[in-house]
PDB file of N, CA and C in Angstrom:
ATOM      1  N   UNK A   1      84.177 131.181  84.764  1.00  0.00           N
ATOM      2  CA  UNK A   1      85.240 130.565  83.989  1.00  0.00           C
ATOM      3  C   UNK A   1      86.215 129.894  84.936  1.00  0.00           C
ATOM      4  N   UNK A   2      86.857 128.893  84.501  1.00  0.00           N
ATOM      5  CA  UNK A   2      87.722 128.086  85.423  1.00  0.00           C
ATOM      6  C   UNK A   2      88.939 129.308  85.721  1.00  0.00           C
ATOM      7  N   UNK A   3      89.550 128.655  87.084  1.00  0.00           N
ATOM      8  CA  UNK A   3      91.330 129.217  87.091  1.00  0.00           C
ATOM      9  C   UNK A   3      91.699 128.823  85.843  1.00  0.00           C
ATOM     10  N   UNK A   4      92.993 130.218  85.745  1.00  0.00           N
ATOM     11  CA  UNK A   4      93.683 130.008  84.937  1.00  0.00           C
ATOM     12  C   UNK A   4      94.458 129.365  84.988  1.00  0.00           C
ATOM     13  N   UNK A   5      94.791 128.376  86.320  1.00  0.00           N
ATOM     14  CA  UNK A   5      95.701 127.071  85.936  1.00  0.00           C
ATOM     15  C   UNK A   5      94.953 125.688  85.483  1.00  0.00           C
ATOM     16  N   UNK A   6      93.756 125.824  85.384  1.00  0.00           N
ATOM     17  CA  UNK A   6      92.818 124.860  84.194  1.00  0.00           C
ATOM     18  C   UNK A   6      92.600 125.110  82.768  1.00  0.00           C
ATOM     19  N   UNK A   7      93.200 126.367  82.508  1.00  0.00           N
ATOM     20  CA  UNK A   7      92.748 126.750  80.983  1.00  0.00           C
ATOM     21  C   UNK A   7      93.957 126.280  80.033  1.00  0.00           C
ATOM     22  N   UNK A   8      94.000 125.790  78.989  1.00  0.00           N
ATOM     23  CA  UNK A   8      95.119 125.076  78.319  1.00  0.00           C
ATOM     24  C   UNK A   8      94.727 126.257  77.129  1.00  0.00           C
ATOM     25  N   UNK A   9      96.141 126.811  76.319  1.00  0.00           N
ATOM     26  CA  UNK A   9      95.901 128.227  75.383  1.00  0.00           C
ATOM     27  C   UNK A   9      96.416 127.146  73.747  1.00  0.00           C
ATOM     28  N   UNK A  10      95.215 127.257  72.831  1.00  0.00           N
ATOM     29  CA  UNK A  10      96.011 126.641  71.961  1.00  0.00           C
ATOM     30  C   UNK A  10      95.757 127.921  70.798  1.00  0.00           C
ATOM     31  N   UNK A  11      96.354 127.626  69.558  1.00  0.00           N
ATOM     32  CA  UNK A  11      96.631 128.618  68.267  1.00  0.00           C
ATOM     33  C   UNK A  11      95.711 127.720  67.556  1.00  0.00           C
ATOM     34  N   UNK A  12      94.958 128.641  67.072  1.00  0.00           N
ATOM     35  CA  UNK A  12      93.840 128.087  66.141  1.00  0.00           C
ATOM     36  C   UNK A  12      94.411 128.087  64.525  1.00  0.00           C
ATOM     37  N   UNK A  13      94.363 127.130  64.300  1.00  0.00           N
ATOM     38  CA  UNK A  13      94.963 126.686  63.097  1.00  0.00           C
ATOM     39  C   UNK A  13      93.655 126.784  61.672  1.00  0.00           C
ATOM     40  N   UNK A  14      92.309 126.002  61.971  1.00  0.00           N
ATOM     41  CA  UNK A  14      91.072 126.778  61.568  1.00  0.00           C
ATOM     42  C   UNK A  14      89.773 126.381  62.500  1.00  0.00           C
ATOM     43  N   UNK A  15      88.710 127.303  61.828  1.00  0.00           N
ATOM     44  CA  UNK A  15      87.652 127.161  62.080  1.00  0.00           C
ATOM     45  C   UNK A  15      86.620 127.415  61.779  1.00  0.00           C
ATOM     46  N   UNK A  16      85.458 126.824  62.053  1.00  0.00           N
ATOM     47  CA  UNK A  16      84.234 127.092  61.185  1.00  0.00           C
ATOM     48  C   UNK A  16      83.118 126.916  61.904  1.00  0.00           C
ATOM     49  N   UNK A  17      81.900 127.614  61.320  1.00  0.00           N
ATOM     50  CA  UNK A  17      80.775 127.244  62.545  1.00  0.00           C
ATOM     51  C   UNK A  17      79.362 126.627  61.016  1.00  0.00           C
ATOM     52  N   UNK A  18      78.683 126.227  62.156  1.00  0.00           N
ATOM     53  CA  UNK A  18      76.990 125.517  61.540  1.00  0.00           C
ATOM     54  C   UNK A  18      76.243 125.786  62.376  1.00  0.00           C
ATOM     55  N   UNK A  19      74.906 126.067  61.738  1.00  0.00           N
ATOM     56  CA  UNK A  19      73.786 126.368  62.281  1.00  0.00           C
ATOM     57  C   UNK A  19      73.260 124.768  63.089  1.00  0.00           C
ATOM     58  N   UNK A  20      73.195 124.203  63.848  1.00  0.00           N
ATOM     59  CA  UNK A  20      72.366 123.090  63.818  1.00  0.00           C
ATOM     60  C   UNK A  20      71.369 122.537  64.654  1.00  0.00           C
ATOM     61  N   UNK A  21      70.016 122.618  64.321  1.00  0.00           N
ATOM     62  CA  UNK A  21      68.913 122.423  64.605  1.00  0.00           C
ATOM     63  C   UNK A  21      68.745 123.803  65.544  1.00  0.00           C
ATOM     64  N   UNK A  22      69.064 123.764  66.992  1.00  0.00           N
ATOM     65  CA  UNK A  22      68.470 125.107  67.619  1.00  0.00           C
ATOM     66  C   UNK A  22      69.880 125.796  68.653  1.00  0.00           C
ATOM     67  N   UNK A  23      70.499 125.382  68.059  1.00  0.00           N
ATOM     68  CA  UNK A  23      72.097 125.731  68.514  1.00  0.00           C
ATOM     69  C   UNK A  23      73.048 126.238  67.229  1.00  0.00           C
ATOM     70  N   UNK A  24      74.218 126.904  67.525  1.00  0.00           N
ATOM     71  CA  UNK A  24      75.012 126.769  66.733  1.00  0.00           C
ATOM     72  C   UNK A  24      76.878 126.174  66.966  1.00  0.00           C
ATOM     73  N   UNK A  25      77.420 125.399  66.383  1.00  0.00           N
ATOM     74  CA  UNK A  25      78.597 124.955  66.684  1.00  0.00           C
ATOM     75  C   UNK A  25      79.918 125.484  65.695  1.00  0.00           C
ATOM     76  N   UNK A  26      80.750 125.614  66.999  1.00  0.00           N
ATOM     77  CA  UNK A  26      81.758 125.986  66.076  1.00  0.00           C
ATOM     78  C   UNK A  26      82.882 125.100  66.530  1.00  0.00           C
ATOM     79  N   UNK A  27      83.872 124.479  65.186  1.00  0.00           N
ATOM     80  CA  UNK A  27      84.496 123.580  65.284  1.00  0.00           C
ATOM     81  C   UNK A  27      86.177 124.484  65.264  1.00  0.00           C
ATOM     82  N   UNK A  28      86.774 123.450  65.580  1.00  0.00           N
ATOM     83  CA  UNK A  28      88.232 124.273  65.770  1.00  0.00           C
ATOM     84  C   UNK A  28      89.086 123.381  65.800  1.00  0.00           C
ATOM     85  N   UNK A  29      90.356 123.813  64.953  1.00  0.00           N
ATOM     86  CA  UNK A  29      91.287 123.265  65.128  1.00  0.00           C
ATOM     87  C   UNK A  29      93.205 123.904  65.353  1.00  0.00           C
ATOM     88  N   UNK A  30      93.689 123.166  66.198  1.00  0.00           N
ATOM     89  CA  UNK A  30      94.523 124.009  66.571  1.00  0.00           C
ATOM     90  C   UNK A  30      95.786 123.138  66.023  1.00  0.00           C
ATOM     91  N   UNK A  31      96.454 124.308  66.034  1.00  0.00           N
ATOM     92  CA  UNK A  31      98.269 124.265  65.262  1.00  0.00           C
ATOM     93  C   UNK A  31      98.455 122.794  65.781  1.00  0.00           C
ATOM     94  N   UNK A  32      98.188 122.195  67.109  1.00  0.00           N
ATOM     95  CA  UNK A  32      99.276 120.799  67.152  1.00  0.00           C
ATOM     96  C   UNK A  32      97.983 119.974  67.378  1.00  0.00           C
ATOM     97  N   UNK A  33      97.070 119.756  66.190  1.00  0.00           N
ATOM     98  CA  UNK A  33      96.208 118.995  65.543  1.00  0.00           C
ATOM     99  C   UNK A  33      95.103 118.918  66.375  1.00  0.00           C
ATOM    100  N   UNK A  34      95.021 119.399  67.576  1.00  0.00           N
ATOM    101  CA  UNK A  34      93.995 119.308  68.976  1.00  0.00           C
ATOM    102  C   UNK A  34      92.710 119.855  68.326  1.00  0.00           C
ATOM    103  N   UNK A  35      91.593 118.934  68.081  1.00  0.00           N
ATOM    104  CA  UNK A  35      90.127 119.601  67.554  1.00  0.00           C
ATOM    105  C   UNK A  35      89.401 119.316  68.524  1.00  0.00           C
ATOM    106  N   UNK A  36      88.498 120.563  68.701  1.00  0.00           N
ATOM    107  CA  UNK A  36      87.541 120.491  69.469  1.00  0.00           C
ATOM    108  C   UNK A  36      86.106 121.490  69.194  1.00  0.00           C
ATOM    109  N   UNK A  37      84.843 121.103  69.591  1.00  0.00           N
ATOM    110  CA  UNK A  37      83.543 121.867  69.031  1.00  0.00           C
ATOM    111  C   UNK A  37      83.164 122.695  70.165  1.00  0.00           C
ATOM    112  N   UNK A  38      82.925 123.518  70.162  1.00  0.00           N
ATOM    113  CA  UNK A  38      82.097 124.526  71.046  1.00  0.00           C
ATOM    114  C   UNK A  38      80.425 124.607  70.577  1.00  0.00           C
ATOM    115  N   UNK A  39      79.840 124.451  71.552  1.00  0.00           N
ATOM    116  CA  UNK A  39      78.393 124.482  71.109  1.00  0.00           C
ATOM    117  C   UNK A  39      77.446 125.095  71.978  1.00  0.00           C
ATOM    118  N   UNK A  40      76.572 126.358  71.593  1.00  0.00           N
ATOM    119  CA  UNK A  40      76.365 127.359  72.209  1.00  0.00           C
ATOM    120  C   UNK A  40      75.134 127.537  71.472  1.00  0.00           C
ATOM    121  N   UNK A  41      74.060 128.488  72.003  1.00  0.00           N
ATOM    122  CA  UNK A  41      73.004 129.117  71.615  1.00  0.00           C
ATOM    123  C   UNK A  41      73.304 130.051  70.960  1.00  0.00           C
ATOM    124  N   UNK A  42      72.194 130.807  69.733  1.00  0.00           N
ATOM    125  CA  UNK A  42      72.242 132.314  69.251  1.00  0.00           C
ATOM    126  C   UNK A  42      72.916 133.106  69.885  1.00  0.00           C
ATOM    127  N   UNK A  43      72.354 133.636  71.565  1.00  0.00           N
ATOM    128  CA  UNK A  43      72.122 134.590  71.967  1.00  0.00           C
ATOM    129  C   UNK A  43      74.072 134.724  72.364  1.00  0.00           C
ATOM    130  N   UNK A  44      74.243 133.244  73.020  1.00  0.00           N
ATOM    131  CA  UNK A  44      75.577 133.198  73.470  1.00  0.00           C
ATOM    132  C   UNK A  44      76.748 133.579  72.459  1.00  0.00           C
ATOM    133  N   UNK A  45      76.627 133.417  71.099  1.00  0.00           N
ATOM    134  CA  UNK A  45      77.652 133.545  70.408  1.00  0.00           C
ATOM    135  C   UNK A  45      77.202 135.003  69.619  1.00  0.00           C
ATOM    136  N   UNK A  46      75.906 135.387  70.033  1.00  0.00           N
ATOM    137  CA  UNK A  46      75.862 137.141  69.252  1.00  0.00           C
ATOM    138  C   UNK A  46      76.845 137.848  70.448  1.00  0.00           C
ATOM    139  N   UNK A  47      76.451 137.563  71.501  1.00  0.00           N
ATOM    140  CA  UNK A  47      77.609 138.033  72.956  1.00  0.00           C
ATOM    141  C   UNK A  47      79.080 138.065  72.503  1.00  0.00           C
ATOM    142  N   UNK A  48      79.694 136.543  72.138  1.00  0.00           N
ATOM    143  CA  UNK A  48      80.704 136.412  72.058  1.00  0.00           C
ATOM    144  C   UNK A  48      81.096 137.548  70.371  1.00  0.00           C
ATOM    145  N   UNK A  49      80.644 137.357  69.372  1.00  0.00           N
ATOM    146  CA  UNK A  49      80.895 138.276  68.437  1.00  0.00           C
ATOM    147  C   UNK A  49      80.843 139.643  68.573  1.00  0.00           C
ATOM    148  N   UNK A  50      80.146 139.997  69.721  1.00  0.00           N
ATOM    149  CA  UNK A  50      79.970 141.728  69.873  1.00  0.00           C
ATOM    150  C   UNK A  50      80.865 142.114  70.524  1.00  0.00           C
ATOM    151  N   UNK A  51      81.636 140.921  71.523  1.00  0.00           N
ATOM    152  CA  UNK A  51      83.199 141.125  72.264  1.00  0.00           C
ATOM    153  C   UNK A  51      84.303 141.404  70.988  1.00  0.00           C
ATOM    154  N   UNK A  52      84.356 140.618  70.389  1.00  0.00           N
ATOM    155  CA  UNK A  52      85.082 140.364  69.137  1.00  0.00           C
ATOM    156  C   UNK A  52      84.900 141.663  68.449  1.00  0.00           C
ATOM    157  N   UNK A  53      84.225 141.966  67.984  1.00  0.00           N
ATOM    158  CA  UNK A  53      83.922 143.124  67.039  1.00  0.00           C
ATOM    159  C   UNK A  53      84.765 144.255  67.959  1.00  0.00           C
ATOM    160  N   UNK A  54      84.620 144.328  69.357  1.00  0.00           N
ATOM    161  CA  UNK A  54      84.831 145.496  70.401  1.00  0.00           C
ATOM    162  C   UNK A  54      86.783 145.467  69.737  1.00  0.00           C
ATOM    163  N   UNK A  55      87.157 144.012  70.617  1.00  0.00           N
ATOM    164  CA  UNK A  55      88.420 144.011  69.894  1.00  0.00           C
ATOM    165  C   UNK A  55      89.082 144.381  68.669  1.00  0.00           C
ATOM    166  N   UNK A  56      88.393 144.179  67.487  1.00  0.00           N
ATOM    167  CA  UNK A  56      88.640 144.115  66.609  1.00  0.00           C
ATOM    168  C   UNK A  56      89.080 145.419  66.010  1.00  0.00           C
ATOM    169  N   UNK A  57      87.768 146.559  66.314  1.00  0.00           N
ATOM    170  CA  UNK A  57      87.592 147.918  66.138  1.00  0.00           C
ATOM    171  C   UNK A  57      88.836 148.700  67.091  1.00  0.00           C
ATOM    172  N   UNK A  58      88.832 148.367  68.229  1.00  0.00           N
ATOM    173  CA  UNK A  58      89.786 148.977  69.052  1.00  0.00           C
ATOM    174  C   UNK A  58      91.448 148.529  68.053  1.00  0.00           C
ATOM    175  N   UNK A  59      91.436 147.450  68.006  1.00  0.00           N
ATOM    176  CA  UNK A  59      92.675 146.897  67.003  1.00  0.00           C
ATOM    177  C   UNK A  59      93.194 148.050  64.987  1.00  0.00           C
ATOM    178  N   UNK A  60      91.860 147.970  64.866  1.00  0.00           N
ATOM    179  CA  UNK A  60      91.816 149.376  63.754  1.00  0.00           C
ATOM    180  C   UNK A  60      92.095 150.690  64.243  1.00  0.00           C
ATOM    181  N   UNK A  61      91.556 151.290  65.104  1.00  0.00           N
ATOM    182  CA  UNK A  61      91.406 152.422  65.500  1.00  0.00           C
ATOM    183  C   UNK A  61      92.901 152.790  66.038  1.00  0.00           C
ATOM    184  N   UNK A  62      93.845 151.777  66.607  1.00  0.00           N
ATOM    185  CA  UNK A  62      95.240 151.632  66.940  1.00  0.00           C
ATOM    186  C   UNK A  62      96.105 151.858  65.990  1.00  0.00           C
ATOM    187  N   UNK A  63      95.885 151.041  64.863  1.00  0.00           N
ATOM    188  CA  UNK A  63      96.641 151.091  63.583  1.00  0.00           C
ATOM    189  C   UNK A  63      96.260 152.519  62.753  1.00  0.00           C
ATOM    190  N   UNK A  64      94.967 152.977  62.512  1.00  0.00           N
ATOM    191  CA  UNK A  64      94.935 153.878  62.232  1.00  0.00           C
ATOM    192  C   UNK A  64      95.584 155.463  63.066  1.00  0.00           C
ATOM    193  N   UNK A  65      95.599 155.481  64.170  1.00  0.00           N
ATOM    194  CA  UNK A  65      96.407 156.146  65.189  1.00  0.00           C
ATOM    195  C   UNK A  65      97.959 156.547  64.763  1.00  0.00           C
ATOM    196  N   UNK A  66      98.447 155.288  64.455  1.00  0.00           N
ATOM    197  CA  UNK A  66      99.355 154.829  64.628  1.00  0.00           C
ATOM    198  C   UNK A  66     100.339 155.575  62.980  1.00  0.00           C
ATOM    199  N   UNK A  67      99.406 155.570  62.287  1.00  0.00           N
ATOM    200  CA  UNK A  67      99.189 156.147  60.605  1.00  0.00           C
ATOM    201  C   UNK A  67     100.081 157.941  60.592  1.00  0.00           C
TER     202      UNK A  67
END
């Protein structure tokens, strides 16, 4: 991954993904209108969702704690 003085952080305003042909893309758009597509294989974005899920669960398990 680049330095983090190359990475620009935007707020995702929405997004959506498509299957297409032997890839899948996901489109995005951020709070100060900046759109851009990410386009990745299966395998790469089951990776990226199983990170996500990790977060996600740890994010429940906090709140429930927290109860």
């Amino acid at each position: 991954m680049a330095d983090k003085a190359d990475v620009t952080t935007y707020t995702v305003k929405q997004a959506m993904a498509a299957r297409i042909d032997d890839h899948i893309e996901i489109a995005v758009e951020a709070e100060d209108g900046t759109k851009l597509k990410l386009k990745g294989t299966p395998d790469q974005l089951d990776a990226l969702v199983g990170d996500l899920e990790l977060i996600l669960d740890g994010d429940d398990a906090a709140a429930d704690a927290a109860e």
